[in-house]
Every structure is written in C-alpha cells, then in structure tokens.
C-alpha atoms as a PDB file:
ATOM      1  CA  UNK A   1     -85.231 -94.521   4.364  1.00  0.00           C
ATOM      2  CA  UNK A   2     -83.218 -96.497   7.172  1.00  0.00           C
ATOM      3  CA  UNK A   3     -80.447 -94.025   7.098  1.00  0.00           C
ATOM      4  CA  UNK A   4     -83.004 -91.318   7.831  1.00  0.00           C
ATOM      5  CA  UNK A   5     -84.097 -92.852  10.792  1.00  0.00           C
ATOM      6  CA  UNK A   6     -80.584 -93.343  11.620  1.00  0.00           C
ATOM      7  CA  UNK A   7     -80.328 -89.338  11.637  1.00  0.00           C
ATOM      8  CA  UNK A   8     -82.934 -88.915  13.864  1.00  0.00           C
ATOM      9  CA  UNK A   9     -81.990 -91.312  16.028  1.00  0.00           C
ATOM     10  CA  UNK A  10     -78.499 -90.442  16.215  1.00  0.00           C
ATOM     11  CA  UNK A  11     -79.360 -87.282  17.143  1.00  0.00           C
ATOM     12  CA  UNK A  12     -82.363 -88.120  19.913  1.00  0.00           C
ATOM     13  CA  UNK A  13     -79.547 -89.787  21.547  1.00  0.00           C
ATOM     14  CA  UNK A  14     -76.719 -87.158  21.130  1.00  0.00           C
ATOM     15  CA  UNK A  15     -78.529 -84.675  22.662  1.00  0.00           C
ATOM     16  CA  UNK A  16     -80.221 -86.369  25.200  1.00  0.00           C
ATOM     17  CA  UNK A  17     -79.522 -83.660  27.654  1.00  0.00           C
ATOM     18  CA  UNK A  18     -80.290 -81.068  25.321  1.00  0.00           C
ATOM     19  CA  UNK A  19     -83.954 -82.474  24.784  1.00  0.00           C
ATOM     20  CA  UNK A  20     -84.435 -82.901  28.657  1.00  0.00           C
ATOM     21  CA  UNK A  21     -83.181 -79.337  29.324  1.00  0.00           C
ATOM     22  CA  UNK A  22     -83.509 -76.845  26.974  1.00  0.00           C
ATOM     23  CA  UNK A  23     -85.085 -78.785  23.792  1.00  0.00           C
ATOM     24  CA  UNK A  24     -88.375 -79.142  25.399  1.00  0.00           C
ATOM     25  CA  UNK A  25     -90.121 -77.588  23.014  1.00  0.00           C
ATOM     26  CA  UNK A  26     -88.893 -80.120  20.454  1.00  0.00           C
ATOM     27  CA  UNK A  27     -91.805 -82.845  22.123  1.00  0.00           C
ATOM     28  CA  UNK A  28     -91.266 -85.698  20.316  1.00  0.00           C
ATOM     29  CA  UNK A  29     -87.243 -84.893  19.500  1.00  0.00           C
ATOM     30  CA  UNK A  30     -85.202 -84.235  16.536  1.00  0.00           C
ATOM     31  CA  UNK A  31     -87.810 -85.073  14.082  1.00  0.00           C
ATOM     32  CA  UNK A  32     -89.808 -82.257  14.608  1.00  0.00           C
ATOM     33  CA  UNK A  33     -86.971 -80.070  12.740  1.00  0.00           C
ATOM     34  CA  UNK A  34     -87.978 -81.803   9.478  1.00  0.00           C
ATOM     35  CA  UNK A  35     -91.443 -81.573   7.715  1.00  0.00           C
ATOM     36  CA  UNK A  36     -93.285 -84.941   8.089  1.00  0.00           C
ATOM     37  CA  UNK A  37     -90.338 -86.778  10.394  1.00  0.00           C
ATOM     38  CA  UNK A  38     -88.211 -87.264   7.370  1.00  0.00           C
ATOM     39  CA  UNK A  39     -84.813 -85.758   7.144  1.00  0.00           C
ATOM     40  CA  UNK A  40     -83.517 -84.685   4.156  1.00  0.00           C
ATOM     41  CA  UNK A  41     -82.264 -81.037   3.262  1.00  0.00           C
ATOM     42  CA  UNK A  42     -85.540 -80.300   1.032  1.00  0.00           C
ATOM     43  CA  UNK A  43     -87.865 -81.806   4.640  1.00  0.00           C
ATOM     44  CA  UNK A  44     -85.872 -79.358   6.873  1.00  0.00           C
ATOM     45  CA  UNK A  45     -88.227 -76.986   8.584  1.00  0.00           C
ATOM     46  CA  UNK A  46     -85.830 -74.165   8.222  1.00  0.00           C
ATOM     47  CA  UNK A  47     -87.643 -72.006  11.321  1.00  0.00           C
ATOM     48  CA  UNK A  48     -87.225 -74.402  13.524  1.00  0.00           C
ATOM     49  CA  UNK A  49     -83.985 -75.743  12.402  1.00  0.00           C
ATOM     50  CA  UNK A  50     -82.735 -71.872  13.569  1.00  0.00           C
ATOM     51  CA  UNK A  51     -83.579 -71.847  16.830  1.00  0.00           C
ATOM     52  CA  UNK A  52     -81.098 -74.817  17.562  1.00  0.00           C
ATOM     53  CA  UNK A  53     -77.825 -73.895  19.118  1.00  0.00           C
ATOM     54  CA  UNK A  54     -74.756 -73.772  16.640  1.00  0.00           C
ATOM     55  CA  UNK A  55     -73.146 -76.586  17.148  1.00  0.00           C
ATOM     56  CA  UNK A  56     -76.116 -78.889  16.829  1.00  0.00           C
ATOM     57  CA  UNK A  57     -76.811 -77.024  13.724  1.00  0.00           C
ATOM     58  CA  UNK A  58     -73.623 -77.952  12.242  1.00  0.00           C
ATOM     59  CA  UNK A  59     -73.948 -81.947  13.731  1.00  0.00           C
ATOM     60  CA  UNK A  60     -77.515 -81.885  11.418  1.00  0.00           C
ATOM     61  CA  UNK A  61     -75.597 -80.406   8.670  1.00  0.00           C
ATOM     62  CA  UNK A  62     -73.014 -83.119   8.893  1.00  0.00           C
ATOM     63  CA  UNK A  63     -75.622 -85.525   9.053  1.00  0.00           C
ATOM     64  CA  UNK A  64     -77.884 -84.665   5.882  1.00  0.00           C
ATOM     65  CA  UNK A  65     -74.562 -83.866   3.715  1.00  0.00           C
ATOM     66  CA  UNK A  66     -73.194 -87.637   4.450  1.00  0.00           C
ATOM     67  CA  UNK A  67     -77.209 -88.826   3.865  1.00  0.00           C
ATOM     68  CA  UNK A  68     -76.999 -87.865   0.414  1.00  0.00           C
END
C-alpha cells in the first residue's frame, strides 16, 4: 500500500509542470488515472491513462511493473 502512494507521489512531483500546464484536467493529479486512487495495473483507468503523452505513459508503466 505505501509503495502505491509512492507511485503517485512520484509522479505528482515528476510532472509538476505537466499538471500546471497541460494536465489540468487531471484535478487532483496522477491518481485520477487509476480507479479509486490506487495504482496497480488491474486499478488503471485505461481511458484516461491514453490521453497522457508517451513518455509519461511509459514512466507509469515503469512504475506499476517495478510495484509488482
């Protein structure tokens, strides 16, 4: 459970800029991609996780693969 908070986290404050700018419609960050706030590949909203950019795709990807 801690390291899933960890994910969100990490990436709330990766992509700081991102979630200023162009990740508005995020609101509350990176834990709106997952179902319920809780990351895990089975959680991600898979709609939402799409309309990311590519690389921050592939930074969640690296994230839930070294989660499990």
């Amino acid at each position: 459970m801690e390291n899933n908070k960890n994910i969100i986290e990490n990436l709330d404050r990766r992509y700081k800029n991102y979630l200023e700018d162009d990740g508005k419609w995020l609101n509350e960050g990176f834990k709106n991609i997952f179902i319920d706030g809780e990351p895990s590949r089975n959680n991600l909203k898979t709609s939402v996780y799409l309309m990311l950019p590519e690389d921050i795709r592939e930074h969640v990807d690296q994230l839930l693969d070294s989660s499990i």
